[in-house]
C-alpha atoms as a PDB file:
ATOM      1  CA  UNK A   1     -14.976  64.961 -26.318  1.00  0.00           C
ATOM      2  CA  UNK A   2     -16.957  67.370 -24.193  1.00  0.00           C
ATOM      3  CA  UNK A   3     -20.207  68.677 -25.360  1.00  0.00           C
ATOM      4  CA  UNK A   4     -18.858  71.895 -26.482  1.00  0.00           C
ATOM      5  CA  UNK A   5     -16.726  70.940 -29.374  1.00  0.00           C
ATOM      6  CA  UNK A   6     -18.647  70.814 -32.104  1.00  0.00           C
ATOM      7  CA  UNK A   7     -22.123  71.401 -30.757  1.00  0.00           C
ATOM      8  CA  UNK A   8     -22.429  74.526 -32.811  1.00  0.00           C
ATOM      9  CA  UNK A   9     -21.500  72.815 -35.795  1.00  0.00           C
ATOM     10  CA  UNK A  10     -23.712  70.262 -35.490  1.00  0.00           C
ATOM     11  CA  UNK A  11     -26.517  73.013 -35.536  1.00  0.00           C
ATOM     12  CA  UNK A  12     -25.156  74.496 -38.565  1.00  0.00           C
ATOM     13  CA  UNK A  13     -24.364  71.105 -40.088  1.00  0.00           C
ATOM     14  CA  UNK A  14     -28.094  69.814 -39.784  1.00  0.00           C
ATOM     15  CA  UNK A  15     -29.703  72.667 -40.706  1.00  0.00           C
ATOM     16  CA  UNK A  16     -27.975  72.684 -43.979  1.00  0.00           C
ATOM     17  CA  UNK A  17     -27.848  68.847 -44.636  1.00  0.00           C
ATOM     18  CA  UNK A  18     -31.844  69.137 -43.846  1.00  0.00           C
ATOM     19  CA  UNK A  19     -32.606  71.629 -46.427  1.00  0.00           C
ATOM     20  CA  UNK A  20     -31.045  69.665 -49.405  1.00  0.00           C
ATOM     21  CA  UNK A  21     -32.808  66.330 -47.794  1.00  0.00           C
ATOM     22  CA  UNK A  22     -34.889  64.717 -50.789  1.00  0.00           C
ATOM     23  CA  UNK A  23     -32.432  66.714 -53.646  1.00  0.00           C
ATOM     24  CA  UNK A  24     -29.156  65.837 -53.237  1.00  0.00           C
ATOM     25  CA  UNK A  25     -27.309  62.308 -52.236  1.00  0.00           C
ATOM     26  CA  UNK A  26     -24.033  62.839 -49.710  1.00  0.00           C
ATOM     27  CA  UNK A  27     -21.595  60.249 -50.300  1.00  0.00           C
ATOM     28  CA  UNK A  28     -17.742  60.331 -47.904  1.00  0.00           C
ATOM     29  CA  UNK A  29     -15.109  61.959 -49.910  1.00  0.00           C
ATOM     30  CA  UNK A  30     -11.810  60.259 -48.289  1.00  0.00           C
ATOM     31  CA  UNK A  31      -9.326  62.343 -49.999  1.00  0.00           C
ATOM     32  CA  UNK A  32     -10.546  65.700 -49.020  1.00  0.00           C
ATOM     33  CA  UNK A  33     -12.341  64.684 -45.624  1.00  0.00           C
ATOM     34  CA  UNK A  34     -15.329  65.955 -46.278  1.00  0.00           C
ATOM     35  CA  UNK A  35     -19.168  65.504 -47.966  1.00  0.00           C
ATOM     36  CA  UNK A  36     -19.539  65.140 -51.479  1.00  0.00           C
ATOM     37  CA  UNK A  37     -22.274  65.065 -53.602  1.00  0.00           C
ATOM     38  CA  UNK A  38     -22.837  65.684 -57.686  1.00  0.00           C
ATOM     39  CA  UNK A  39     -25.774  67.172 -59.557  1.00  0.00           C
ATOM     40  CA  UNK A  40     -27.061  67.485 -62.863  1.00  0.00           C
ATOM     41  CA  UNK A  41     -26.813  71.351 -64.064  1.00  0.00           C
ATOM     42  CA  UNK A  42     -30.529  71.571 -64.045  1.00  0.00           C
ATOM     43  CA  UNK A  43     -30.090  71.882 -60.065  1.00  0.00           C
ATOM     44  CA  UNK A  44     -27.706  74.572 -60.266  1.00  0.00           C
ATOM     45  CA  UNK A  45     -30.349  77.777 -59.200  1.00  0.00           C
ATOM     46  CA  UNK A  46     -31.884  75.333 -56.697  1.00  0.00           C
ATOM     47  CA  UNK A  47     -28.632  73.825 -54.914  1.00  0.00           C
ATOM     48  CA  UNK A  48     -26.499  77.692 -55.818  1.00  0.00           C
ATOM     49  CA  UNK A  49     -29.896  79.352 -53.796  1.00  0.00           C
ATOM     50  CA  UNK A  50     -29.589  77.134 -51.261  1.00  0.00           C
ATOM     51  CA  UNK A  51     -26.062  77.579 -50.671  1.00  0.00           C
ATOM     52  CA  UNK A  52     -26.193  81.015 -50.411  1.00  0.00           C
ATOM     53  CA  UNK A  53     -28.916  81.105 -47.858  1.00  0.00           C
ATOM     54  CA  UNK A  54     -27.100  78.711 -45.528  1.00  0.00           C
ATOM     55  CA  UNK A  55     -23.399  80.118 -46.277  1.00  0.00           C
ATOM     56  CA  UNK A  56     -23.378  84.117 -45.444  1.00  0.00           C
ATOM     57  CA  UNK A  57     -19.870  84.761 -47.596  1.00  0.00           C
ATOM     58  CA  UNK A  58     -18.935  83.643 -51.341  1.00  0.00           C
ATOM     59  CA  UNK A  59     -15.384  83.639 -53.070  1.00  0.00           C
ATOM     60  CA  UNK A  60     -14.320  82.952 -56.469  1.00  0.00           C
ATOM     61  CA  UNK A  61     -10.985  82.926 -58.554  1.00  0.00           C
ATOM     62  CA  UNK A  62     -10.867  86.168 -58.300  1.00  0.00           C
ATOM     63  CA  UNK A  63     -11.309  87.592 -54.867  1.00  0.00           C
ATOM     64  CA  UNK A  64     -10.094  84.716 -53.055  1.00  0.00           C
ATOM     65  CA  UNK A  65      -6.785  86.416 -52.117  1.00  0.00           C
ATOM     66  CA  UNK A  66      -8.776  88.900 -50.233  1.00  0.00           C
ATOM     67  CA  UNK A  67     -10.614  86.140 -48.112  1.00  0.00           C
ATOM     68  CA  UNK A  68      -9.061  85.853 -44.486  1.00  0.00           C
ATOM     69  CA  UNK A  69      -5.931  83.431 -43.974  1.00  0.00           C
ATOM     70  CA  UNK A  70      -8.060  80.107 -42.555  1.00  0.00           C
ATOM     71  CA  UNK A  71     -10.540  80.500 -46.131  1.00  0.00           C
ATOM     72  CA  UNK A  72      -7.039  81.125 -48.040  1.00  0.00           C
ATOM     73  CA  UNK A  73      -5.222  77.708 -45.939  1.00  0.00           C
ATOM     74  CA  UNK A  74      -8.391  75.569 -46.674  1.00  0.00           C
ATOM     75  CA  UNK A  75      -9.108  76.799 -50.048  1.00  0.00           C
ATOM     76  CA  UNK A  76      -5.113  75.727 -50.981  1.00  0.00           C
ATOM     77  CA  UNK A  77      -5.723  72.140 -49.548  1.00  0.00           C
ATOM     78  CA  UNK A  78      -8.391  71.730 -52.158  1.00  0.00           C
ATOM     79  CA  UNK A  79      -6.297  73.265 -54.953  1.00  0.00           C
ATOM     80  CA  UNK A  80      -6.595  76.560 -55.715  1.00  0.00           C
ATOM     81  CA  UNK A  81     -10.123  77.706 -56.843  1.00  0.00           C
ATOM     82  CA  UNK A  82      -9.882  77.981 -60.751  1.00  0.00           C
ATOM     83  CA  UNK A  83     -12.503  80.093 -62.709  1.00  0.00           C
ATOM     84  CA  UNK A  84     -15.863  78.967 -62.265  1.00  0.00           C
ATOM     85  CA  UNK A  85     -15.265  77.617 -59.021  1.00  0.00           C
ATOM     86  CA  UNK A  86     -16.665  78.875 -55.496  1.00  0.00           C
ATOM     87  CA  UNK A  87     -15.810  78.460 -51.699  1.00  0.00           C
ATOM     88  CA  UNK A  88     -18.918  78.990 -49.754  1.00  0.00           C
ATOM     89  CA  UNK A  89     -17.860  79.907 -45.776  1.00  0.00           C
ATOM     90  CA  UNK A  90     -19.984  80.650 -42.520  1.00  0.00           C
ATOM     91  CA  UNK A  91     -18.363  83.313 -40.391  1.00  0.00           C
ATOM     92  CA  UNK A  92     -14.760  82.253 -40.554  1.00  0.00           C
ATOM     93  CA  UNK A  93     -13.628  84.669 -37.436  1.00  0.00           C
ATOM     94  CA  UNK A  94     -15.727  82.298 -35.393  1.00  0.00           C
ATOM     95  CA  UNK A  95     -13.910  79.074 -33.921  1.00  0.00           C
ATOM     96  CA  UNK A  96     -16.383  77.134 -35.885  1.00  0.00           C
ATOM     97  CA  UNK A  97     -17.240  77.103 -39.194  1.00  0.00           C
ATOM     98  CA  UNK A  98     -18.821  75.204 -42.077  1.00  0.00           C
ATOM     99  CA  UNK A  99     -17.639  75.524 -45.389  1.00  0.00           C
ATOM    100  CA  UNK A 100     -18.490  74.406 -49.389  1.00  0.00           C
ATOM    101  CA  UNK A 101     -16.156  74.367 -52.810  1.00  0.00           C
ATOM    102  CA  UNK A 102     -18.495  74.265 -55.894  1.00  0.00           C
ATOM    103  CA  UNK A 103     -16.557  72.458 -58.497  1.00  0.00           C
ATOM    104  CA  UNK A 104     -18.293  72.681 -62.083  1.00  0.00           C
ATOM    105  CA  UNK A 105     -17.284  69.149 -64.185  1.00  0.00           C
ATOM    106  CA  UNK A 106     -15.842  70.134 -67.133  1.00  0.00           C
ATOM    107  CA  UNK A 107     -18.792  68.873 -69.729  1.00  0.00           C
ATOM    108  CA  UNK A 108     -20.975  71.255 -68.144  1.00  0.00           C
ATOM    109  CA  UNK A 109     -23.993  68.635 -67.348  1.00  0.00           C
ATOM    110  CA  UNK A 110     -22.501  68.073 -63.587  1.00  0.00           C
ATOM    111  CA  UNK A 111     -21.418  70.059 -60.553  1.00  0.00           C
ATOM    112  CA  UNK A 112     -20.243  68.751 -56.995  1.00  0.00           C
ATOM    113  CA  UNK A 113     -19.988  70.700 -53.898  1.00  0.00           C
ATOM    114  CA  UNK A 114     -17.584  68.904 -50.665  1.00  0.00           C
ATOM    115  CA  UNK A 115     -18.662  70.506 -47.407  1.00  0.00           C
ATOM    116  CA  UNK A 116     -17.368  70.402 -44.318  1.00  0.00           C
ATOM    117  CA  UNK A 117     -17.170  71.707 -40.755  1.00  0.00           C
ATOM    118  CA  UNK A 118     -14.218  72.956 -39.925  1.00  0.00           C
ATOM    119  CA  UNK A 119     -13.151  73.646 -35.559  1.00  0.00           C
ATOM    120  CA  UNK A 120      -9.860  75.876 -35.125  1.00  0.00           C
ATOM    121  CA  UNK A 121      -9.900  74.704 -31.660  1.00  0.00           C
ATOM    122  CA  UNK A 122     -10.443  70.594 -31.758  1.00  0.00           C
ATOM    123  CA  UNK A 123      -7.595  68.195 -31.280  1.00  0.00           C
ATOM    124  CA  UNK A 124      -7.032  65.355 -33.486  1.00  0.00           C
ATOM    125  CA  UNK A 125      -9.369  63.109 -31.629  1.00  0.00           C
ATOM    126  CA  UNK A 126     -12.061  65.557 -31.352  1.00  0.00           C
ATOM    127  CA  UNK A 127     -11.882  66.175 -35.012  1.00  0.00           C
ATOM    128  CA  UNK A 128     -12.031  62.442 -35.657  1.00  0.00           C
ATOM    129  CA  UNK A 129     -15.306  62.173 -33.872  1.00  0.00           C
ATOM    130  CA  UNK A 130     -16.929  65.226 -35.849  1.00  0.00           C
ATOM    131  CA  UNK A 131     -16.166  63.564 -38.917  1.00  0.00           C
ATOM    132  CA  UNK A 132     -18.038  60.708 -37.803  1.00  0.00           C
ATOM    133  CA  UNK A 133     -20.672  62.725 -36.658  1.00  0.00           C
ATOM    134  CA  UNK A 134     -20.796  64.825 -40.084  1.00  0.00           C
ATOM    135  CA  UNK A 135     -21.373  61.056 -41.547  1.00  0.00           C
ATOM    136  CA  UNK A 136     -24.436  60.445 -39.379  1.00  0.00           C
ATOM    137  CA  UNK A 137     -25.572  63.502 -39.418  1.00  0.00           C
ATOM    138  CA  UNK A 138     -25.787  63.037 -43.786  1.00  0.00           C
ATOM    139  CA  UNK A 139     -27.046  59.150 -43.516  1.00  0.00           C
ATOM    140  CA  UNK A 140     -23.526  57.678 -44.231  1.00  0.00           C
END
């Protein structure tokens, strides 16, 4: 993989990862290939302010039809967002983005967010080694 690939990502990616350092714990998700982490409700302002500094563009259950095609595409692979639910995105017309599903747990104590970078451009191998970056960049 060249230096290119990914490079602006891993910008993004640390920035972000660096301002939740100390309040939340990133764990692998296997089955949606990206971050995960849960919190207790009483982070919700914190980690939801945080969130929206870092990620410029917010849908919900109800606008996410109008998001563009890529948010719709990734969005679908993680279900469907249901009410209550959110898909935080950086600038998805850029080759390179990051984005974040807030997923609410039913008994209203806990919340988990999955993030992820996602590169329109990288092949299968390139995208292989910015997962395993993603996991060093979080301490995993």
């Amino acid at each position: 993989m060249n230096s290119t690939p990914g490079s602006d990502l891993k910008a993004i990616c640390k920035e972000i990862l660096d301002a939740f350092e100390g309040l939340l714990v990133w764990k692998w998700d296997d089955r949606f290939g990206t971050l995960q982490t849960e919190f207790g409700a009483d982070k919700k302002e914190t980690v939801q302010g945080l969130l929206n500094r870092y990620f410029g563009i917010t849908w919900n259950s109800a606008n996410i039809e109008q998001a563009p095609e890529i948010v719709r595409v990734i969005d679908r692979h993680f279900g469907g967002l249901r009410p209550g639910q959110l898909f935080f995105n950086t600038d998805p017309n850029q080759d390179a983005f990051v984005f974040c599903v807030w997923w609410p747990w039913g008994d209203g104590q806990t919340i988990s967010i999955r993030m992820a970078p996602f590169d329109k451009k990288l092949s299968n191998s390139e995208e292989a080694e910015l997962i395993d970056r993603i996991k060093g960049w979080a301490g995993i």
